[in-house]
N, C-alpha and C. Protein backbone atom coordinates (compact mmCIF):
# COMPACT_ATOMS: atom_id res chain seq x y z
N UNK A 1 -24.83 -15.75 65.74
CA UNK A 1 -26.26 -15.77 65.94
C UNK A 1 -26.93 -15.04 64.79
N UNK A 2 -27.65 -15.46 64.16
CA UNK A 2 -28.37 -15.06 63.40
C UNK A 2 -30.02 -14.33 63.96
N UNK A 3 -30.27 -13.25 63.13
CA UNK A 3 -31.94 -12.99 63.74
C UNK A 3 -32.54 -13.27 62.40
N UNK A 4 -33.93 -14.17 62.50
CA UNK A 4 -34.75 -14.15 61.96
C UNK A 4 -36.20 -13.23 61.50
N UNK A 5 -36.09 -12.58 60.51
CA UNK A 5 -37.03 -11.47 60.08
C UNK A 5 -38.55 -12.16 60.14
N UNK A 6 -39.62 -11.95 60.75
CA UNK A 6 -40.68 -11.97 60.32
C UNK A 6 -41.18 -11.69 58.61
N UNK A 7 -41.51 -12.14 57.94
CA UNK A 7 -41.80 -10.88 56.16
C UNK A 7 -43.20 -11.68 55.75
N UNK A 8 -44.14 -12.26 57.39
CA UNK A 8 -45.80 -12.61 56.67
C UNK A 8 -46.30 -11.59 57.49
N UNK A 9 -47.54 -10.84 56.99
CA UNK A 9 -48.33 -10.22 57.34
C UNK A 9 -49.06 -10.77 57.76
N UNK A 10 -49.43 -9.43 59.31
CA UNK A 10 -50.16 -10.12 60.28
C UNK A 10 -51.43 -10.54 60.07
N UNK A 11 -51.87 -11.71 60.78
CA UNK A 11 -53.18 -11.93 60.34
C UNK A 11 -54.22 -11.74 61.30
N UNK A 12 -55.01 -10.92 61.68
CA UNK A 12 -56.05 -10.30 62.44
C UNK A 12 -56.48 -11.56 62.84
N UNK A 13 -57.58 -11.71 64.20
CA UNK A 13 -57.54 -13.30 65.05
C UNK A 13 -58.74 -13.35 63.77
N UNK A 14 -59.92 -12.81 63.52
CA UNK A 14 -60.49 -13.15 62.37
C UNK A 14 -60.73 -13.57 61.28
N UNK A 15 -59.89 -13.39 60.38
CA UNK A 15 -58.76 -13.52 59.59
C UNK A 15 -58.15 -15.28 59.67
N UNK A 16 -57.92 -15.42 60.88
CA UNK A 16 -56.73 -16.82 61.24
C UNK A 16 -58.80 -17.38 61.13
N UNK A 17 -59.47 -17.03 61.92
CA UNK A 17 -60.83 -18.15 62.34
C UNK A 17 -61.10 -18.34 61.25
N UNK A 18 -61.03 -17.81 59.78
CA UNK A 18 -61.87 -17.58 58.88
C UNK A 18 -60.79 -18.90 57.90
N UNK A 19 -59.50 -18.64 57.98
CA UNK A 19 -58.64 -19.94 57.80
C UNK A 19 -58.98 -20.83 58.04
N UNK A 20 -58.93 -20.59 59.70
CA UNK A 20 -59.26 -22.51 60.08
C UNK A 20 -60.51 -22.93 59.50
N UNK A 21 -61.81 -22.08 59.39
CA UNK A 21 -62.95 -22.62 59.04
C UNK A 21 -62.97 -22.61 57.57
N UNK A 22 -62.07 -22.57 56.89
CA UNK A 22 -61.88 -23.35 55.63
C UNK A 22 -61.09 -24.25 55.60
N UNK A 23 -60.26 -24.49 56.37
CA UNK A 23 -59.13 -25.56 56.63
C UNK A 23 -60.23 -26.80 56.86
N UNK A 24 -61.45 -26.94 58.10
CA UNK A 24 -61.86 -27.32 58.47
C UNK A 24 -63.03 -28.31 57.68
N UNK A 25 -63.56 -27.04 56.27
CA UNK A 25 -64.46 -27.49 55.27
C UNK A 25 -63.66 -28.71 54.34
N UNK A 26 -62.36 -28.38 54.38
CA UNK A 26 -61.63 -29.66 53.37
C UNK A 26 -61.85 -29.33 52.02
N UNK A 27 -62.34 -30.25 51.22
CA UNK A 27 -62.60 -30.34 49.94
C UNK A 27 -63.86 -29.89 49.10
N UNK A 28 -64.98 -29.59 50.04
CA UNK A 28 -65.74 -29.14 50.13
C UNK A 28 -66.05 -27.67 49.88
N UNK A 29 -65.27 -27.32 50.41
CA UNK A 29 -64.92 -25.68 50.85
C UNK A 29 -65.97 -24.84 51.27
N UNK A 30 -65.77 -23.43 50.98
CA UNK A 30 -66.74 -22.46 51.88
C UNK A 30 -67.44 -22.07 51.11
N UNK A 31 -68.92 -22.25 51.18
CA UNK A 31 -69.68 -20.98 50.41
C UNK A 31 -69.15 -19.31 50.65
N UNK A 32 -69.51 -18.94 49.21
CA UNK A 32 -69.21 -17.39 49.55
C UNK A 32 -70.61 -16.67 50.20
N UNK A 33 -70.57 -15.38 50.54
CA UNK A 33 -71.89 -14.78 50.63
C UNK A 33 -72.25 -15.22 52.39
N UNK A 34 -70.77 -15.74 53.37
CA UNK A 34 -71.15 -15.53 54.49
C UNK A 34 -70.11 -14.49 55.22
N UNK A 35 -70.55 -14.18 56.75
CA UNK A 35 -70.05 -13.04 57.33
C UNK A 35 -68.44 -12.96 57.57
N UNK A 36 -68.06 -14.27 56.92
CA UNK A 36 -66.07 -14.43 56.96
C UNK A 36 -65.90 -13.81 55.69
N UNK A 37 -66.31 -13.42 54.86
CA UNK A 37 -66.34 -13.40 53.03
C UNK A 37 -65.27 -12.06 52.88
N UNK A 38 -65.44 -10.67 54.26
CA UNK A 38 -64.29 -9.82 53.77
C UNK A 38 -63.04 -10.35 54.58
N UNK A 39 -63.09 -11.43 55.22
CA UNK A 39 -61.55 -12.06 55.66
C UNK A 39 -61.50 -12.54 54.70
N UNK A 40 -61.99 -13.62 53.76
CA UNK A 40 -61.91 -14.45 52.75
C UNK A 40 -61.16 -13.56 51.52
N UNK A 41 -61.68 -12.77 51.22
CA UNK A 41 -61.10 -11.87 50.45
C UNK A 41 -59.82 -11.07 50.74
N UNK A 42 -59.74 -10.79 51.79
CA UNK A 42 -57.92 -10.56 52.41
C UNK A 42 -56.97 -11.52 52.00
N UNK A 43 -57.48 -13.03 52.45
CA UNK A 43 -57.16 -13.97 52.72
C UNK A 43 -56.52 -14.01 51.32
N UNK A 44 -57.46 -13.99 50.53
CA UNK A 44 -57.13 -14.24 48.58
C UNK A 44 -56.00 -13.39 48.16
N UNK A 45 -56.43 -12.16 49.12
CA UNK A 45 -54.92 -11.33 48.43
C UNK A 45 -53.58 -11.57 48.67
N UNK A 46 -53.78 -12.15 49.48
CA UNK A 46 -52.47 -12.19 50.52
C UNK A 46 -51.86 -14.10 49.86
N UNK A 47 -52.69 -14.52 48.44
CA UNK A 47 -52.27 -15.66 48.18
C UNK A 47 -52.50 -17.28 48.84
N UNK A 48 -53.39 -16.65 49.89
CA UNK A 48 -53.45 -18.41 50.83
C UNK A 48 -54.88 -18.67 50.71
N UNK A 49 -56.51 -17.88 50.08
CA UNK A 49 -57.17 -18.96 49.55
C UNK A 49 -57.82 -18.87 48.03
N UNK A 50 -58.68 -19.16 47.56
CA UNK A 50 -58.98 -18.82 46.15
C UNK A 50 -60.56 -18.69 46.06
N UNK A 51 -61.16 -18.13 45.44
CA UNK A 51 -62.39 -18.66 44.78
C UNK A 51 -62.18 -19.27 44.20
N UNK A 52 -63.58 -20.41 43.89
CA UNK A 52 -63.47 -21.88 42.52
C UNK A 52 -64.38 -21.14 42.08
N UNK A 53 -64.60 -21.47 41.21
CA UNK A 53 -65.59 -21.26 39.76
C UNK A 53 -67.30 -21.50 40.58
N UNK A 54 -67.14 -22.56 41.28
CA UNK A 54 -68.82 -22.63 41.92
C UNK A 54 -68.81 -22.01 43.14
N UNK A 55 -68.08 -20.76 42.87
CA UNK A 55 -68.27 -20.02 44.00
C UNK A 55 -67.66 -19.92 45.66
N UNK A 56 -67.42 -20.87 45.65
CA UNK A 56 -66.71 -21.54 47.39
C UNK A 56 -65.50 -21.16 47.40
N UNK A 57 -64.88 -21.38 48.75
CA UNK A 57 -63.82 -20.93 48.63
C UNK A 57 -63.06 -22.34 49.34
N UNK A 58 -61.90 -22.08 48.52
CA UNK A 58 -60.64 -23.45 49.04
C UNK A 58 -59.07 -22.43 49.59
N UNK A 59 -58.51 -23.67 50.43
CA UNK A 59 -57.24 -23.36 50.82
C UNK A 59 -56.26 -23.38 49.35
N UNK A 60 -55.47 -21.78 49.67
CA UNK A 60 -54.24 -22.74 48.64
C UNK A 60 -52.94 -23.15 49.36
N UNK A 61 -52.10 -23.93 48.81
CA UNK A 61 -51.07 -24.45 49.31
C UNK A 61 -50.71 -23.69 50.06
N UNK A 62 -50.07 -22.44 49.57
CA UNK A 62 -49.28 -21.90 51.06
C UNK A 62 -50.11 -21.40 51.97
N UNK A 63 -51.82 -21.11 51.88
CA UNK A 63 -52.72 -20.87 53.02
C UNK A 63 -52.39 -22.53 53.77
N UNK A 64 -52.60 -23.59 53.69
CA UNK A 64 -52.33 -24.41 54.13
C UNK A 64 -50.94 -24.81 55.16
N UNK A 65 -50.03 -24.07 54.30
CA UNK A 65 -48.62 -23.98 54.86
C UNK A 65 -48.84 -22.96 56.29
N UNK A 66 -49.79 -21.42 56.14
CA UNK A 66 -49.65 -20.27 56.82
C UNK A 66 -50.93 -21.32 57.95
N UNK A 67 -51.61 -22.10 57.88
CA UNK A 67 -52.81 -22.66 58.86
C UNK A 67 -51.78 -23.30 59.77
N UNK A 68 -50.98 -24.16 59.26
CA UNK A 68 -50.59 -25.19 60.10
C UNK A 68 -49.47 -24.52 61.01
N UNK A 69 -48.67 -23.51 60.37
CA UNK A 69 -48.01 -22.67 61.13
C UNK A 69 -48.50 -21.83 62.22
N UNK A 70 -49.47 -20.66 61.80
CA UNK A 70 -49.92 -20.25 62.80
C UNK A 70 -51.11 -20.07 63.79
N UNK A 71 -52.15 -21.18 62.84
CA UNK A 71 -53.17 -21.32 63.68
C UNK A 71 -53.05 -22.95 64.71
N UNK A 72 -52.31 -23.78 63.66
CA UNK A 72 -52.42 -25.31 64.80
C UNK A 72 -50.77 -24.84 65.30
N UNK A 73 -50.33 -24.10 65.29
CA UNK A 73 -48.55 -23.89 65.96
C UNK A 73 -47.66 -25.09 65.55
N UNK A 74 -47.50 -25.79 64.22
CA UNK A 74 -46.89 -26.70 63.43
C UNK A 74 -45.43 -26.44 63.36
N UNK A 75 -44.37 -26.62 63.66
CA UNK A 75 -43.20 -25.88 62.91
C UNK A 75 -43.38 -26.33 61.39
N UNK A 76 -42.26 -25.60 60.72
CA UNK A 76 -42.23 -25.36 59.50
C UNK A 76 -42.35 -24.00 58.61
């Protein structure tokens, strides 16, 4: 039997809402300068979303990977 280590940091339920509601924007993405903006910025550190250049914010791949995992409960 093997045990499996957890090694993602937890993500506060705020944090996960502030995911999905960029998950949700698509291609579009999020304006900055609203009340998710210091999850958004966690979010960036931690590698799963980015600022673009016009300001908004997008999923990155492995935020996409960390959405489907633990906010829609996806395996993978």
């Amino acid at each position: 039997m093997t045990c499996r280590m957890w090694n993602d940091p937890y993500l506060e339920s705020c944090c996960r809402s502030a995911l999905h509601r960029l998950s949700l924007a698509g291609g579009v993405g999020r304006p900055g300068g609203l009340k998710d903006g210091p999850c958004l910025e966690r979010l960036a550190g931690m590698g799963l979303v980015r600022a673009r250049p016009d300001g908004r914010w997008e999923l990155s791949p492995e935020g996409a990977v960390r959405h489907g995992r633990e906010v829609l409960k996806q395996a993978g």
